[in-house]
Protein backbone atom coordinates (compact mmCIF):
# COMPACT_ATOMS: atom_id res chain seq x y z
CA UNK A 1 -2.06 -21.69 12.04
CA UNK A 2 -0.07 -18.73 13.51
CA UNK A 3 -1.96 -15.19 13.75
CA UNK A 4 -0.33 -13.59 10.92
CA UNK A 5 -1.14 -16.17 8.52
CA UNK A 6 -5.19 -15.92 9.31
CA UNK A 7 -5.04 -12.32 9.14
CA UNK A 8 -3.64 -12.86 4.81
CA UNK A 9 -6.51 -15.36 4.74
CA UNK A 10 -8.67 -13.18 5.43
CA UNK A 11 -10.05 -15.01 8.85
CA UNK A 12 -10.64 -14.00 11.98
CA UNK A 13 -7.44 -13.23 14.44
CA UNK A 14 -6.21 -11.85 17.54
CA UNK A 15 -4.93 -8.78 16.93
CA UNK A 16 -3.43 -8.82 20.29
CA UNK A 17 -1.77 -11.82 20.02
CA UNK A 18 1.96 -11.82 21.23
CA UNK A 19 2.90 -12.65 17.82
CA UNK A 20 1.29 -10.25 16.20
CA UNK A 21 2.26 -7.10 18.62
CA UNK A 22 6.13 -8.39 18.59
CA UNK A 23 6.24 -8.21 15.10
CA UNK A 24 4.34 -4.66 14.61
CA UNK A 25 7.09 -3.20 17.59
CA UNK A 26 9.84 -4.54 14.89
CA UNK A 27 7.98 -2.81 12.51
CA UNK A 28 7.70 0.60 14.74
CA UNK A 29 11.35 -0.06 15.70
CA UNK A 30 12.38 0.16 11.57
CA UNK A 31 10.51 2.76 10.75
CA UNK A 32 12.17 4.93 13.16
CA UNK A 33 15.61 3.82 12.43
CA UNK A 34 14.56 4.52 8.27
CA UNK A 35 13.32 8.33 9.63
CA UNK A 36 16.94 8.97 11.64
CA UNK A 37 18.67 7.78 9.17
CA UNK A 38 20.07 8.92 5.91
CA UNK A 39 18.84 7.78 2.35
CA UNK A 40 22.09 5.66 1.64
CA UNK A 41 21.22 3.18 4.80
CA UNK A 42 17.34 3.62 3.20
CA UNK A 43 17.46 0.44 1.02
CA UNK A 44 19.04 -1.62 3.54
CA UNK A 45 16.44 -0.81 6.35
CA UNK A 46 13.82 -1.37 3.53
CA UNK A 47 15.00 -5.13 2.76
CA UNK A 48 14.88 -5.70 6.49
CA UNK A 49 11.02 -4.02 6.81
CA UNK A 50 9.20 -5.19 3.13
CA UNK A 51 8.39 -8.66 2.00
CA UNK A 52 10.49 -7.61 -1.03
CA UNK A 53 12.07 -4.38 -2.88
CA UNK A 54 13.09 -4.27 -6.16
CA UNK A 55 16.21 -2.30 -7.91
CA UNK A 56 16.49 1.01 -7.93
CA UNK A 57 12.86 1.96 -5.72
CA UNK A 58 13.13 4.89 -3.95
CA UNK A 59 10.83 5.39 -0.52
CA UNK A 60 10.98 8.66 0.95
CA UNK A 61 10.36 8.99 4.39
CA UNK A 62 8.29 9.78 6.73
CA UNK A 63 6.76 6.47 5.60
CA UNK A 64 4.29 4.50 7.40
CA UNK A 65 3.11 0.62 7.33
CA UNK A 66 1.66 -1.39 10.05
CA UNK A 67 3.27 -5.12 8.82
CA UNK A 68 5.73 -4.57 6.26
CA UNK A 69 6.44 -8.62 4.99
CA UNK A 70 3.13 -7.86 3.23
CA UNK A 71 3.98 -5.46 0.34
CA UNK A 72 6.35 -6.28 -2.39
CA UNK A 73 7.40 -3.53 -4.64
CA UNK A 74 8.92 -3.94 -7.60
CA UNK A 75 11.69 -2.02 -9.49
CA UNK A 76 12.45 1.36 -10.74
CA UNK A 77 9.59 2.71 -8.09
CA UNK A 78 9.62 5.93 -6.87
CA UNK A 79 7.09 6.32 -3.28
CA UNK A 80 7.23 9.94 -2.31
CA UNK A 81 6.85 11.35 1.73
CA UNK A 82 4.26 11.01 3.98
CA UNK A 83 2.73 7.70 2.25
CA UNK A 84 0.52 5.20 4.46
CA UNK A 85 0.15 1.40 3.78
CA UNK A 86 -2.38 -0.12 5.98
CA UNK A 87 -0.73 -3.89 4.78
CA UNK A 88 -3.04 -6.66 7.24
CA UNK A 89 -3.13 -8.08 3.71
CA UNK A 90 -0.95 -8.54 0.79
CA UNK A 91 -0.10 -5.06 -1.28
CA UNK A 92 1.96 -5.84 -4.28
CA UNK A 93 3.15 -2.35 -6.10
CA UNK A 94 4.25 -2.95 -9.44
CA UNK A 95 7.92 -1.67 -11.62
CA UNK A 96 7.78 1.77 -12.51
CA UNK A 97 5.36 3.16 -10.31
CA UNK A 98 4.98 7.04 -9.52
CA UNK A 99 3.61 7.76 -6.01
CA UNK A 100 2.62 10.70 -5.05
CA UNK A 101 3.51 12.27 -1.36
CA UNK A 102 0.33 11.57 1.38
CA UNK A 103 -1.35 9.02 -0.30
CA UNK A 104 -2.51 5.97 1.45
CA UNK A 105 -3.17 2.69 0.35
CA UNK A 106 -5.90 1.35 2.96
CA UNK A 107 -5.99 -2.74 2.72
CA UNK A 108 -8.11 -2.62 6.14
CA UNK A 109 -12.07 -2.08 6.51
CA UNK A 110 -14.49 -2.76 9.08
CA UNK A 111 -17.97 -4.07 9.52
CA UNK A 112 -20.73 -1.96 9.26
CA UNK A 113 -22.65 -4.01 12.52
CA UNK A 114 -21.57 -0.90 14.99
CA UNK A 115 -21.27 -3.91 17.90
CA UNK A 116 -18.88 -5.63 15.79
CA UNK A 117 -16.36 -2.53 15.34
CA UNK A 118 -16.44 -2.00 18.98
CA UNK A 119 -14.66 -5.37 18.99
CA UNK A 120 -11.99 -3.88 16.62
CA UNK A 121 -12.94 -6.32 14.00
CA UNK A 122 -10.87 -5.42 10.69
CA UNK A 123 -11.42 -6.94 7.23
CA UNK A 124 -8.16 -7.47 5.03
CA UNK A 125 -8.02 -7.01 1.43
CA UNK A 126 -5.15 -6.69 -0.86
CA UNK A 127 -4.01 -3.91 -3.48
CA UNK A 128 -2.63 -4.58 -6.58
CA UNK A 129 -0.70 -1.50 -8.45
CA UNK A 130 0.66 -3.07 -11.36
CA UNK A 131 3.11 -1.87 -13.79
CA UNK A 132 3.93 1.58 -15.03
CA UNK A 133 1.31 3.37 -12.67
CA UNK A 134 1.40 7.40 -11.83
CA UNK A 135 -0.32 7.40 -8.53
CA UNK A 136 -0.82 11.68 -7.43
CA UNK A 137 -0.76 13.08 -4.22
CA UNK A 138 -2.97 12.58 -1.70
CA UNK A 139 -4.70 9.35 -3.21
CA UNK A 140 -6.75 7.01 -1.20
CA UNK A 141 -7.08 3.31 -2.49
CA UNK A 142 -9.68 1.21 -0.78
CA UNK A 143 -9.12 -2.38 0.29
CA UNK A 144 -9.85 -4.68 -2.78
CA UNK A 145 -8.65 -2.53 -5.87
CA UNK A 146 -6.43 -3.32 -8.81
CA UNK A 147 -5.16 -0.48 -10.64
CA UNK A 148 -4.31 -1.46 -14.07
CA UNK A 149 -1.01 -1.56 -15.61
CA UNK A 150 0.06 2.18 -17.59
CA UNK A 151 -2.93 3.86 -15.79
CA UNK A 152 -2.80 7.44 -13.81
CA UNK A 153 -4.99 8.43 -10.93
CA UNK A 154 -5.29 12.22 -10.57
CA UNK A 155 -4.39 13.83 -7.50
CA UNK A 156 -6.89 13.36 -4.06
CA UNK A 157 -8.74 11.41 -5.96
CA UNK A 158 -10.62 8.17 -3.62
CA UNK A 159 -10.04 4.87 -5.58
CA UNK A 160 -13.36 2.25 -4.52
CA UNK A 161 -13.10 -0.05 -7.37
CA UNK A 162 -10.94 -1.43 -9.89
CA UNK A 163 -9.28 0.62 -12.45
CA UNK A 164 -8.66 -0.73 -15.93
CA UNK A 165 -5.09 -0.73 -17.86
CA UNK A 166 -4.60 2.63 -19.67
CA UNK A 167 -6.64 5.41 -18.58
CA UNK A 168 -6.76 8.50 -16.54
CA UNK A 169 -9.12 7.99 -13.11
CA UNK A 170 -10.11 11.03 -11.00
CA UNK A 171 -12.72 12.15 -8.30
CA UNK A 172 -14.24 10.87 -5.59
CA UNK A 173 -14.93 8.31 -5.97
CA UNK A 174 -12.87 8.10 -8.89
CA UNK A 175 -13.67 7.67 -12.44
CA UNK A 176 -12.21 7.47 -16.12
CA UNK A 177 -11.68 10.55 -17.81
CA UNK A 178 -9.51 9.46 -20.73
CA UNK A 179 -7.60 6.62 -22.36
CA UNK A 180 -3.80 6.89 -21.75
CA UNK A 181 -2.45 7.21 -25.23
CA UNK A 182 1.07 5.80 -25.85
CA UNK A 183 3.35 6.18 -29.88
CA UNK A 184 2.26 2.96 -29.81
CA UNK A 185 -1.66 3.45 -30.16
């Protein structure tokens, strides 16, 4: 099994495996090519650097990401400036998603052992943003969280856990304020 493919599983890897640094210098490589270019040539850099794009998303750069084949992003998504994705594992960003400029979506942790982070150890967890979400600015989200479809997470709030479809989340760490409320309810 190659390098990349334990680090989605979860397992243990060598993060300084040839693999692994080749394709991170690709990703380097894109990133700067997306930042010198302009936004018509944006899309086609994007196809080259995500696992997949949908219609009509918009990523402003600067825009940063570490693996890029590990975050899908649907349509009709808007991802302002300065936005991090720390992608070791899979980040799946829904249609119709609002993000706001300098947030960061952080699928990497470490162990708390102090010996073991001097090894660099890193724990992968996905993020799941799912439909219709209205991310602020300056938003962290923590490895492991789903953020339920329709929902809206204030600005610099600190997502740790799961947030549920339809409400308003905010703080740090964040928490639910109010039901989203739609014509339809």
């Amino acid at each position: 099994m190659n390098e990349i493919k334990k680090m989605l599983m979860g397992s243990k890897f060598d993060a300084e495996s040839v693999e692994i640094r080749d394709h991170k210098l690709k990703v380097e490589k894109l990133l700067i090519k997306m930042r010198n270019s302009t936004s018509d040539k944006h899309q086609g850099i994007l196809k080259d650097l995500l696992g997949s794009i949908g219609e009509n998303t918009i990523i402003k750069p600067p825009f940063n990401c570490e693996f890029g084949k590990t975050i899908t992003i649907g349509s009709n998504t808007f991802i302002n400036m300065n936005v991090t994705i720390l992608d070791g594992s899979l980040i799946t960003i829904g249609n119709n998603v609002l993000i706001g400029p300098g947030t960061g979506l952080y699928g990497a942790n470490h162990p708390l052992d102090p010996t073991e982070r001097r090894k660099w150890i890193t724990i992968w967890k996905p993020i799941i943003i799912e439909d219709d979400v209205w991310i602020g600015g300056n938003v962290s989200i923590l490895p492991n969280v789903r953020i339920g479809k329709g929902s809206i997470v204030g600005s610099g709030s600190v997502v740790t856990k799961d947030v549920p479809p339809m409400v308003v989340v905010a703080g740090n760490p964040a928490r639910i304020i109010k039901e989203v409320k739609t014509d339809k309810n």
